[in-house]
Structures are given as structure tokens and as C-alpha cells.
C-alpha atoms as a PDB file:
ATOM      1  CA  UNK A   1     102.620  19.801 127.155  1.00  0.00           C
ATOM      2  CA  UNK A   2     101.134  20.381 123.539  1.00  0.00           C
ATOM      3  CA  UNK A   3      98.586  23.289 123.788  1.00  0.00           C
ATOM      4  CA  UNK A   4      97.515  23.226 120.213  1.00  0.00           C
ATOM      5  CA  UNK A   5      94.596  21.702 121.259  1.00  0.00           C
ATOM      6  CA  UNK A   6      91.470  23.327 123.044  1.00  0.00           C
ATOM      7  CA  UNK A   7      89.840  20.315 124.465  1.00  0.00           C
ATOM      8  CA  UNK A   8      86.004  20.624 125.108  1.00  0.00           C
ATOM      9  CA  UNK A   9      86.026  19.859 128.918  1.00  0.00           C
ATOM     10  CA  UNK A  10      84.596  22.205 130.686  1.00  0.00           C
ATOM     11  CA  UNK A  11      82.172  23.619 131.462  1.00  0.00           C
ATOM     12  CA  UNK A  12      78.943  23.040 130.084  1.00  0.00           C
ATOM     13  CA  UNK A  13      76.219  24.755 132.180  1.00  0.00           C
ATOM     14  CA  UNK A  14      73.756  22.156 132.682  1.00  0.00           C
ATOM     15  CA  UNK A  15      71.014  23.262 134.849  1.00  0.00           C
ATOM     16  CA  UNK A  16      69.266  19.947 136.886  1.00  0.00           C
ATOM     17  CA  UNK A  17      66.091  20.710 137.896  1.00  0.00           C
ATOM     18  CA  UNK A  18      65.762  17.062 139.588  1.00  0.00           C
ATOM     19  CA  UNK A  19      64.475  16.360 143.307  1.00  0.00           C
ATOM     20  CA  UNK A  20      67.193  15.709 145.814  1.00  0.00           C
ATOM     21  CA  UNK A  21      67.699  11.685 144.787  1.00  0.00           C
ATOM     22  CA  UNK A  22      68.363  12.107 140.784  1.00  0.00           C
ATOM     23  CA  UNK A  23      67.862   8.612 139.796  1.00  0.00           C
ATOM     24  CA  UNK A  24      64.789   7.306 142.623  1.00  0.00           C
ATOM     25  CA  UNK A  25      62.846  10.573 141.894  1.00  0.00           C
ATOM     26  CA  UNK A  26      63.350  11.177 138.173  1.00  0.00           C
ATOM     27  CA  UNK A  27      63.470  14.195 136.836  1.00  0.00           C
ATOM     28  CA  UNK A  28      61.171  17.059 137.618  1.00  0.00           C
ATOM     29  CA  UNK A  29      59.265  18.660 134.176  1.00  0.00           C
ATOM     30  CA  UNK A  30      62.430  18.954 132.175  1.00  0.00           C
ATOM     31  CA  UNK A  31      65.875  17.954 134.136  1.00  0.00           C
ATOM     32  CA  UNK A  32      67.745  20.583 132.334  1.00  0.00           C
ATOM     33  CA  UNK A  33      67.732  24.111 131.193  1.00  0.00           C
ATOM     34  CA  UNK A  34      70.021  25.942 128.941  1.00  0.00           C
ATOM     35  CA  UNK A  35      68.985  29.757 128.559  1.00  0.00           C
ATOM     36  CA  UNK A  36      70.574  32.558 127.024  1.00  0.00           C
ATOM     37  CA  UNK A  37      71.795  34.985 129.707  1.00  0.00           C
ATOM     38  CA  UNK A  38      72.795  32.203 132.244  1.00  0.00           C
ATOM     39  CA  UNK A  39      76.358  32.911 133.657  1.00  0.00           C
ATOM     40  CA  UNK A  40      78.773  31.225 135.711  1.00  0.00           C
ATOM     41  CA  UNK A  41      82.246  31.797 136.958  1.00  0.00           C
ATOM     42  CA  UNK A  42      84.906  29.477 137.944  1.00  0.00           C
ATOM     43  CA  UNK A  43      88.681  29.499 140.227  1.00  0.00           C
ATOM     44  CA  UNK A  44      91.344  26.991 138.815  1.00  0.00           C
ATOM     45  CA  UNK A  45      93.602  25.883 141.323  1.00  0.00           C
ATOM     46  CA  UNK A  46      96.598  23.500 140.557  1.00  0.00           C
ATOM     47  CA  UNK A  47      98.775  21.401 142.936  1.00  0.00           C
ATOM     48  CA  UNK A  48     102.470  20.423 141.990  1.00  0.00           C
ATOM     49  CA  UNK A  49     104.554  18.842 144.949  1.00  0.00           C
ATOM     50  CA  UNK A  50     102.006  19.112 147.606  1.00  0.00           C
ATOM     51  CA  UNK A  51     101.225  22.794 147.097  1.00  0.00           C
ATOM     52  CA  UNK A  52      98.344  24.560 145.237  1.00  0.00           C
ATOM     53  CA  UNK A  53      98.208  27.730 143.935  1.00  0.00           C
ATOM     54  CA  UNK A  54      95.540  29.740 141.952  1.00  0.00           C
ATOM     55  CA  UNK A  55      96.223  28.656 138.430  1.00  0.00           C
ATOM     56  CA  UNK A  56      93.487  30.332 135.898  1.00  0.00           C
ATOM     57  CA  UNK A  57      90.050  31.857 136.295  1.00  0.00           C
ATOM     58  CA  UNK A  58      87.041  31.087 133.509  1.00  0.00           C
ATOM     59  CA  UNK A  59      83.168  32.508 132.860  1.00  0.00           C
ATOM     60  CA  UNK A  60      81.576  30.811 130.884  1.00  0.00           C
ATOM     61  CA  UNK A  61      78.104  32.229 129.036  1.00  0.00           C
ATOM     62  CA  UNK A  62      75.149  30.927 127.501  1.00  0.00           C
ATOM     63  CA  UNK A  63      75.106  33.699 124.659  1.00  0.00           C
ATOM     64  CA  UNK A  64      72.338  32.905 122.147  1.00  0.00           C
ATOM     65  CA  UNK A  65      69.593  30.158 120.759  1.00  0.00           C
ATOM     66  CA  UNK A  66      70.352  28.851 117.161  1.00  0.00           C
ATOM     67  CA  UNK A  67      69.004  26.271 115.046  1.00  0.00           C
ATOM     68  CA  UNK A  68      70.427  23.659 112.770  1.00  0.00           C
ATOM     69  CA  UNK A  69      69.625  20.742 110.369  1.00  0.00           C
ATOM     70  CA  UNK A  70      71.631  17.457 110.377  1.00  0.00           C
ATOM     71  CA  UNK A  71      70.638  14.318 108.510  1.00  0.00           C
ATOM     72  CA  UNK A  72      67.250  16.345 107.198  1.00  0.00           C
ATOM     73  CA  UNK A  73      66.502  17.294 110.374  1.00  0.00           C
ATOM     74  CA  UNK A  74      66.308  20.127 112.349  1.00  0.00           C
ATOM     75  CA  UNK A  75      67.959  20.857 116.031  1.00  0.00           C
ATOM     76  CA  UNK A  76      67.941  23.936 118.206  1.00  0.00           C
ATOM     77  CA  UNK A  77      71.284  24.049 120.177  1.00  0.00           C
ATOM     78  CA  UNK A  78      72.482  26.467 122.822  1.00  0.00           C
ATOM     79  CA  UNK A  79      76.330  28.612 121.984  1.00  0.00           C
ATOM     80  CA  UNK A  80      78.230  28.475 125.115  1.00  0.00           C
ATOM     81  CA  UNK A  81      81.155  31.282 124.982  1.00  0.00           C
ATOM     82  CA  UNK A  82      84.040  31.041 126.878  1.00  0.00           C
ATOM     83  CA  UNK A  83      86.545  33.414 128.754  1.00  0.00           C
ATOM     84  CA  UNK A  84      89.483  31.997 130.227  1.00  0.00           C
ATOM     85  CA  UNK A  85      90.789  34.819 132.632  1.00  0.00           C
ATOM     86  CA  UNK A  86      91.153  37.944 130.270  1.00  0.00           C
ATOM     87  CA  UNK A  87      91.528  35.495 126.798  1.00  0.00           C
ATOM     88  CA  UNK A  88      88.057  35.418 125.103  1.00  0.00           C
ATOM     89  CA  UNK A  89      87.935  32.604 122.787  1.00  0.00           C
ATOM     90  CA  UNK A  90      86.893  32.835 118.920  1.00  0.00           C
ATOM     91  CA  UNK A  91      85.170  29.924 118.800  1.00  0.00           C
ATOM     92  CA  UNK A  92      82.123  28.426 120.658  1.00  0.00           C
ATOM     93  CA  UNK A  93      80.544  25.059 121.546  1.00  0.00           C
ATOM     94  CA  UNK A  94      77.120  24.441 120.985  1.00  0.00           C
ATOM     95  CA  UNK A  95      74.877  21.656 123.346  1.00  0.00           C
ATOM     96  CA  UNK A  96      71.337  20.787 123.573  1.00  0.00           C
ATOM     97  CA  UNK A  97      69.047  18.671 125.394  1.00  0.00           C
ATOM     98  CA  UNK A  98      67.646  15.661 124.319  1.00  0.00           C
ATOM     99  CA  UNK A  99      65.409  12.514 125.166  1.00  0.00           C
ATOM    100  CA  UNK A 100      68.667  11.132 127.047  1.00  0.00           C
ATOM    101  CA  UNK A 101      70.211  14.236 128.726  1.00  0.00           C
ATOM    102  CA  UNK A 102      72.461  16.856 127.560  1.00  0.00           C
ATOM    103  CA  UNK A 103      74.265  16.688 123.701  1.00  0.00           C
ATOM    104  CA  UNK A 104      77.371  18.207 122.207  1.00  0.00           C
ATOM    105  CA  UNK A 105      75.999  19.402 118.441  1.00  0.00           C
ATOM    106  CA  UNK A 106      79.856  20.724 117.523  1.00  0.00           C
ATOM    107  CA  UNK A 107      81.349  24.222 117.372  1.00  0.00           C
ATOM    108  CA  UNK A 108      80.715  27.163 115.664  1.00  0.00           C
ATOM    109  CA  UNK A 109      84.205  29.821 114.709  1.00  0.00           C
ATOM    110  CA  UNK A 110      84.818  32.406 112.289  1.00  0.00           C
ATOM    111  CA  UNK A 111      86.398  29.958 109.640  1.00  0.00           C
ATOM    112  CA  UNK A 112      84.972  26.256 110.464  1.00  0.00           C
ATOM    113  CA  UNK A 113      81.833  24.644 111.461  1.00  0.00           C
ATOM    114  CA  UNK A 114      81.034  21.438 112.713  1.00  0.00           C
ATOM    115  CA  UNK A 115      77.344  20.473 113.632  1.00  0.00           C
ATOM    116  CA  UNK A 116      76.703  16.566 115.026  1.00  0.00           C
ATOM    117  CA  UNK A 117      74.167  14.821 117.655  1.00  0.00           C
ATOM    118  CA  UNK A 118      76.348  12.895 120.083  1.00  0.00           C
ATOM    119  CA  UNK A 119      74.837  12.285 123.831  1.00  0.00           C
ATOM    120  CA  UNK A 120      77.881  13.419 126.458  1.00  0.00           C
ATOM    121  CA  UNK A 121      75.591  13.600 129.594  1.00  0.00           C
ATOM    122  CA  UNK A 122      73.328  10.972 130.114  1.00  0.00           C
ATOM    123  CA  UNK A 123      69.948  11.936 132.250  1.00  0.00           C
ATOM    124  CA  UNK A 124      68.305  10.401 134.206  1.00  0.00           C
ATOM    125  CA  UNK A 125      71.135   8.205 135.396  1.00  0.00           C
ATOM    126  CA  UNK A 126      72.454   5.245 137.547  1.00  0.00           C
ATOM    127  CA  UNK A 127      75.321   4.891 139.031  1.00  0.00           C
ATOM    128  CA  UNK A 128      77.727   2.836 137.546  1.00  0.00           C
ATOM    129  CA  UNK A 129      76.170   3.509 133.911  1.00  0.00           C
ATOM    130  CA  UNK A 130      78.269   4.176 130.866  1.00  0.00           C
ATOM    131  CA  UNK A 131      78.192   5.296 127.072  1.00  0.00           C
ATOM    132  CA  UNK A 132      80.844   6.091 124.562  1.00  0.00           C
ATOM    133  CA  UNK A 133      81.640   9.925 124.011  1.00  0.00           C
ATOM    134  CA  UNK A 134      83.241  11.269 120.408  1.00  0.00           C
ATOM    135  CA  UNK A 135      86.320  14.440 122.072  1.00  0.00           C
ATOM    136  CA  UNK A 136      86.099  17.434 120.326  1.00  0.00           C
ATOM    137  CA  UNK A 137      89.200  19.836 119.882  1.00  0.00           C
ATOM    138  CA  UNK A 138      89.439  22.754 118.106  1.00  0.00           C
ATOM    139  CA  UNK A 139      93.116  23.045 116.802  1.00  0.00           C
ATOM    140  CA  UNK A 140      93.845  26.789 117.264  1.00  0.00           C
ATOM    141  CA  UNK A 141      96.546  26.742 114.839  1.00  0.00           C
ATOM    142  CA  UNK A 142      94.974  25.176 111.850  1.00  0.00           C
ATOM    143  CA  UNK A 143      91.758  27.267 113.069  1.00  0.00           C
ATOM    144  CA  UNK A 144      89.674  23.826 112.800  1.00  0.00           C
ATOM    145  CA  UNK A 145      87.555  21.503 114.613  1.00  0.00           C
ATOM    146  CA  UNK A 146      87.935  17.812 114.659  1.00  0.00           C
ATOM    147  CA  UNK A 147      87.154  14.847 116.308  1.00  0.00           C
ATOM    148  CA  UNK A 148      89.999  13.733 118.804  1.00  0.00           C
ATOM    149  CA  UNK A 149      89.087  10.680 120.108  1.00  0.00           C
ATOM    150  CA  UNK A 150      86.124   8.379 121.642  1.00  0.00           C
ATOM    151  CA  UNK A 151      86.008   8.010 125.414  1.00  0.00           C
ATOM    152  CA  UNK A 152      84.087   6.084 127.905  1.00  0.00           C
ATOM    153  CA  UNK A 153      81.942   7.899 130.068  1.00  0.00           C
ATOM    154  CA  UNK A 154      80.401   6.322 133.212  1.00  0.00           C
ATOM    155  CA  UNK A 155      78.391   7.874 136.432  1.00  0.00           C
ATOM    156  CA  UNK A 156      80.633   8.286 139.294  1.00  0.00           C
ATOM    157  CA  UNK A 157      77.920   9.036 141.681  1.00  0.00           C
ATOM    158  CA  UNK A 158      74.266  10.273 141.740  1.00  0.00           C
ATOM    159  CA  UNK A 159      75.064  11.764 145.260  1.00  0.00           C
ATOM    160  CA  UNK A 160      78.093  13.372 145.958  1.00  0.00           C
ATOM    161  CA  UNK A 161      79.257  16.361 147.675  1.00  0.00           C
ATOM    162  CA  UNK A 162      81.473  19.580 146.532  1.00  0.00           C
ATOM    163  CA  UNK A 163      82.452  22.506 148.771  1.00  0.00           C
ATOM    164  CA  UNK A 164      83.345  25.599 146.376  1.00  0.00           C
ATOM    165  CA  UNK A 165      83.178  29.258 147.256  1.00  0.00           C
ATOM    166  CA  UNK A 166      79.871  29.629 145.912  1.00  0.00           C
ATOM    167  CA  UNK A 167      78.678  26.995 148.732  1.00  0.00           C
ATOM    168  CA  UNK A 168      78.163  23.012 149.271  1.00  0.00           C
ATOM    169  CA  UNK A 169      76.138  21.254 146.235  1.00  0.00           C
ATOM    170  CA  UNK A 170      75.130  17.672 146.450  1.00  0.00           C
ATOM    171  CA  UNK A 171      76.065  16.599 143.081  1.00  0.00           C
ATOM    172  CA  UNK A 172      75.616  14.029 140.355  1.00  0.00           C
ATOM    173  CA  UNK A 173      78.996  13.215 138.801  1.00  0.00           C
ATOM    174  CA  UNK A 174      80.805  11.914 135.346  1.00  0.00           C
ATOM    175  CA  UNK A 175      83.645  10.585 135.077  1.00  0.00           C
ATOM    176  CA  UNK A 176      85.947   9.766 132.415  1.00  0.00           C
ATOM    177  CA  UNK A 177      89.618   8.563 131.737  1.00  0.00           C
ATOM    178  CA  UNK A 178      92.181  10.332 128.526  1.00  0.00           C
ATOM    179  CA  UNK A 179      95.427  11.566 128.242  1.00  0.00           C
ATOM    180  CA  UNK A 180      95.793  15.138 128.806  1.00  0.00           C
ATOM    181  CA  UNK A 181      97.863  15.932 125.443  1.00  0.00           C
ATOM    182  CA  UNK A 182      98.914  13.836 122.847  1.00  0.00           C
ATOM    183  CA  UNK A 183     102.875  14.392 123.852  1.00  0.00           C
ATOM    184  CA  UNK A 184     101.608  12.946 127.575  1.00  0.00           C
ATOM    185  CA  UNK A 185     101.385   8.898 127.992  1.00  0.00           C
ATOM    186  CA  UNK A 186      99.654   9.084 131.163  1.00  0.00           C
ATOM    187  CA  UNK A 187      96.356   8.626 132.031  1.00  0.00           C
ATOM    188  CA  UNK A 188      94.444  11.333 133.275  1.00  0.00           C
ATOM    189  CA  UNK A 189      91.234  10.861 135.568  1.00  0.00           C
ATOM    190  CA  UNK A 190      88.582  13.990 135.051  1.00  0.00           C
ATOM    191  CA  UNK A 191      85.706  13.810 137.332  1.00  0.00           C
ATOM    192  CA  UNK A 192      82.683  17.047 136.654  1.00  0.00           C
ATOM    193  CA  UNK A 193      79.857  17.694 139.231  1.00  0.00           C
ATOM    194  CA  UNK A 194      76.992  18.926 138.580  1.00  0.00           C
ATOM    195  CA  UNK A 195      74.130  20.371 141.213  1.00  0.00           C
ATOM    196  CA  UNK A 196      70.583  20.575 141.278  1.00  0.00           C
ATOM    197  CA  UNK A 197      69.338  24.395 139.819  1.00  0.00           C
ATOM    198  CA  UNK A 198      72.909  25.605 139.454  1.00  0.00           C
ATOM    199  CA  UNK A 199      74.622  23.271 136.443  1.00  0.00           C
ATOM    200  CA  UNK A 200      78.496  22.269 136.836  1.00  0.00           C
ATOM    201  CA  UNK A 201      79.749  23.175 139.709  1.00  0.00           C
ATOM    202  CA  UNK A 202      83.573  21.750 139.884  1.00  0.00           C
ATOM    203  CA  UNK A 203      86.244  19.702 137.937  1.00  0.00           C
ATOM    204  CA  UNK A 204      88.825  17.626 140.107  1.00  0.00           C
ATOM    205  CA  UNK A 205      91.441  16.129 137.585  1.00  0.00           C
ATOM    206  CA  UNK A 206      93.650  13.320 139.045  1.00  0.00           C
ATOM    207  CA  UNK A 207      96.854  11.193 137.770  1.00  0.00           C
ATOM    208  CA  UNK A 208      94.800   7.963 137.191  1.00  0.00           C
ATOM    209  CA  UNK A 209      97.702   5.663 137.967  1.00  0.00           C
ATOM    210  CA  UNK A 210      98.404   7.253 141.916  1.00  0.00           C
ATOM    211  CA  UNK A 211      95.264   9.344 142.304  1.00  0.00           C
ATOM    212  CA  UNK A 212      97.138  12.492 143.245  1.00  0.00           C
ATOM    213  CA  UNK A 213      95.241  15.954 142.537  1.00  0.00           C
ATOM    214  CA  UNK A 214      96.578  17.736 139.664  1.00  0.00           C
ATOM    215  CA  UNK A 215      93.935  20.670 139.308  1.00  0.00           C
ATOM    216  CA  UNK A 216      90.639  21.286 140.777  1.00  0.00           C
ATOM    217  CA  UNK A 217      88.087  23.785 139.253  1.00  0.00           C
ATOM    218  CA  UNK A 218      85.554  25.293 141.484  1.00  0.00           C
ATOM    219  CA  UNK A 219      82.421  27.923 141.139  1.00  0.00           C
ATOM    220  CA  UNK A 220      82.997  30.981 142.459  1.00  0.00           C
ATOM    221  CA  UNK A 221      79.740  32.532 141.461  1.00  0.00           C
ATOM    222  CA  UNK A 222      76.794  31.960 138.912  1.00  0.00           C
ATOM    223  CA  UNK A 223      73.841  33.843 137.639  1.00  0.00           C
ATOM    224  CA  UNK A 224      70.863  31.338 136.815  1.00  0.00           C
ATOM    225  CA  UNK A 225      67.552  32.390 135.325  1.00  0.00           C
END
């Protein structure tokens, strides 16, 4: 599989702050809370032939506040760093929340820039809803970020469950369909949860055409202000 790409999938450490039904209830004050200090920390497990070992581990970090301008206007957006097991990346996504939920405004590295608006987690939700998604990559070689793709986001549930070592969350979760690399034809399925005062909590990713697990991602711990 082509690695040049580092797909923004996960995680993005939304914090819902919602009563225990997400879409009856409403949100509570404001549904989600990105702060500067917040840290959680994930186990990667992947199955091949039946069996699944520990593939990867990943923290991710809410580092610092920033502010931007697009179209003559002016956005504050979180940085969300990444370390995937001992491999701390040079480049950092930036989200903020919105009058719809939770937006992707880009990525910030040492040589490119890209600042947008584009609504990836829609909140409150339904089940069943859907909206369009622009797939950011940052190509590691080229040392550049870019838009990939468009994909179609829906709500998988507003009430699911997820055991993970950090616990059981009742979870509201996306879902979305794409092919894992541009040298694979298949369709992958990715589904993210994502629990009430904690943010995202797991990613299962399945072969879309049998359903069989290919990796799941779990919380191991988290440290929520």
C-alpha cells in the first residue's frame, strides 16, 4: 500500500457535552469543547486471517489556540498534534467548532499552509443524516497539503456502544466509505465513535464489500479538562 499519504482520519478530540439521547435532548450549553492541554491515547489493533495483533499506538494533543482569516473573516481554530507510537509528526491539523458541529480549517507544517471552513462532524444529529466532506492529505514527500477527495459522510447511530480499555461509552457514530490508498481498488468502510465528555473514543475499519474487521482503534486513556 502507498504510504505517501497521511490521511486526516483520526482522531479529532471532540468533547460532547450532550445529555444521554444526543439528538431528543439537544445539546447541553455548547456540545463540544476543544481546549489546549486535553490528551488522549489510543491501541491499534489489526486482524489478518482471523488473528489480531497490536499493530500501532497514537496520543494525540490539543497543543495551542490560534486564529485565522479566510474570505475577510476571522476564525479561531484548535492545532491537534499527533504521535504515532514514538514518530511525532511535523505537521498538524487544525478544527473548530461551529454553528453545525465540529470543522476541519486545514493544516499547519513547517513549509505549507492550508486554512479552509469545511463542516466534517455534523452536531446535533439524526440518524441516517448526511453531508459531503473535502479529504485532506498531507503528502510527506512533497512536504504539502492537498485536497484528496470529497466523501459522503452520514450518522451511523446516535446510540451505540464501544468497549475499550478506558471503559464502555455510549456513542454517537460517523461513518464514511473511501479507498484506503490510491494503489487499493477496494472499498474501505471507517466507522469513528464518539462519547459524551470524553471525545473519540474508537475507529473500527471494515472491507466494505464482506464486512470483515481490518483494524480497530481503541482509547486506552485520556486526560479531559
Amino acid at each position: 500500500m502507498n504510504r505517501k499519504w497521511i490521511i486526516l482520519i483520526c482522531f479529532l478530540p471532540i468533547i460532547f457535552t450532550q445529555c444521554s439521547d444526543p439528538v431528543s435532548s439537544g445539546p447541553v450549553s455548547d456540545p463540544f469543547s476543544l481546549k489546549p492541554g486535553n490528551k488522549w491515547q489510543y491501541i491499534t489493533y489489526e486482524y489478518f486471517y482471523g488473528k489480531e495483533r497490536i499493530y500501532d499506538t497514537l496520543t494525540v494533543e490539543i497543543t495551542k489556540e490560534i486564529a485565522y482569516n479566510l474570505n475577510g473573516k476571522t476564525y479561531t481554530t484548535f492545532v491537534q498534534q499527533k504521535r504515532d507510537g514514538q514518530f511525532l509528526e511535523d505537521w498538524n491539523w487544525l478544527y473548530s467548532t461551529g454553528e453545525n458541529g465540529i470543522y476541519q480549517c486545514g493544516g499547519i507544517a513547517s513549509v505549507d499552509t492550508l486554512f479552509r471552513r469545511d463542516l466534517r462532524y455534523k452536531y446535533p444529529v439524526q440518524k441516517g443524516d448526511s453531508w459531503s466532506v473535502p479529504f485532506i492529505g498531507y503528502d510527506s514527500y512533497g512536504q504539502k497539503f492537498s485536497i484528496i477527495e470529497t466523501l459522503n459522510f452520514d450518522c451511523y447511530s446516535t446510540n451505540d456502544s464501544l468497549t475499550t480499555p478506558a471503559g464502555t461509552f455510549h456513542c454517537t457514530v460517523y461513518h464514511y466509505k473511501r479507498h484506503p490508498s490510491e494503489d487499493v481498488m477496494e472499498y474501505w468502510e471507517y466507522f469513528e465513535y464518539f462519547a459524551p465528555n470524553v471525545g473519540e473514543v474508537g475507529i473500527i475499519i471494515k472491507r466494505a464489500n464482506s464486512g470483515e474487521l481490518i483494524y480497530k482503534t481503541l482509547i486506552t486513556s485520556y486526560d479531559v479538562k
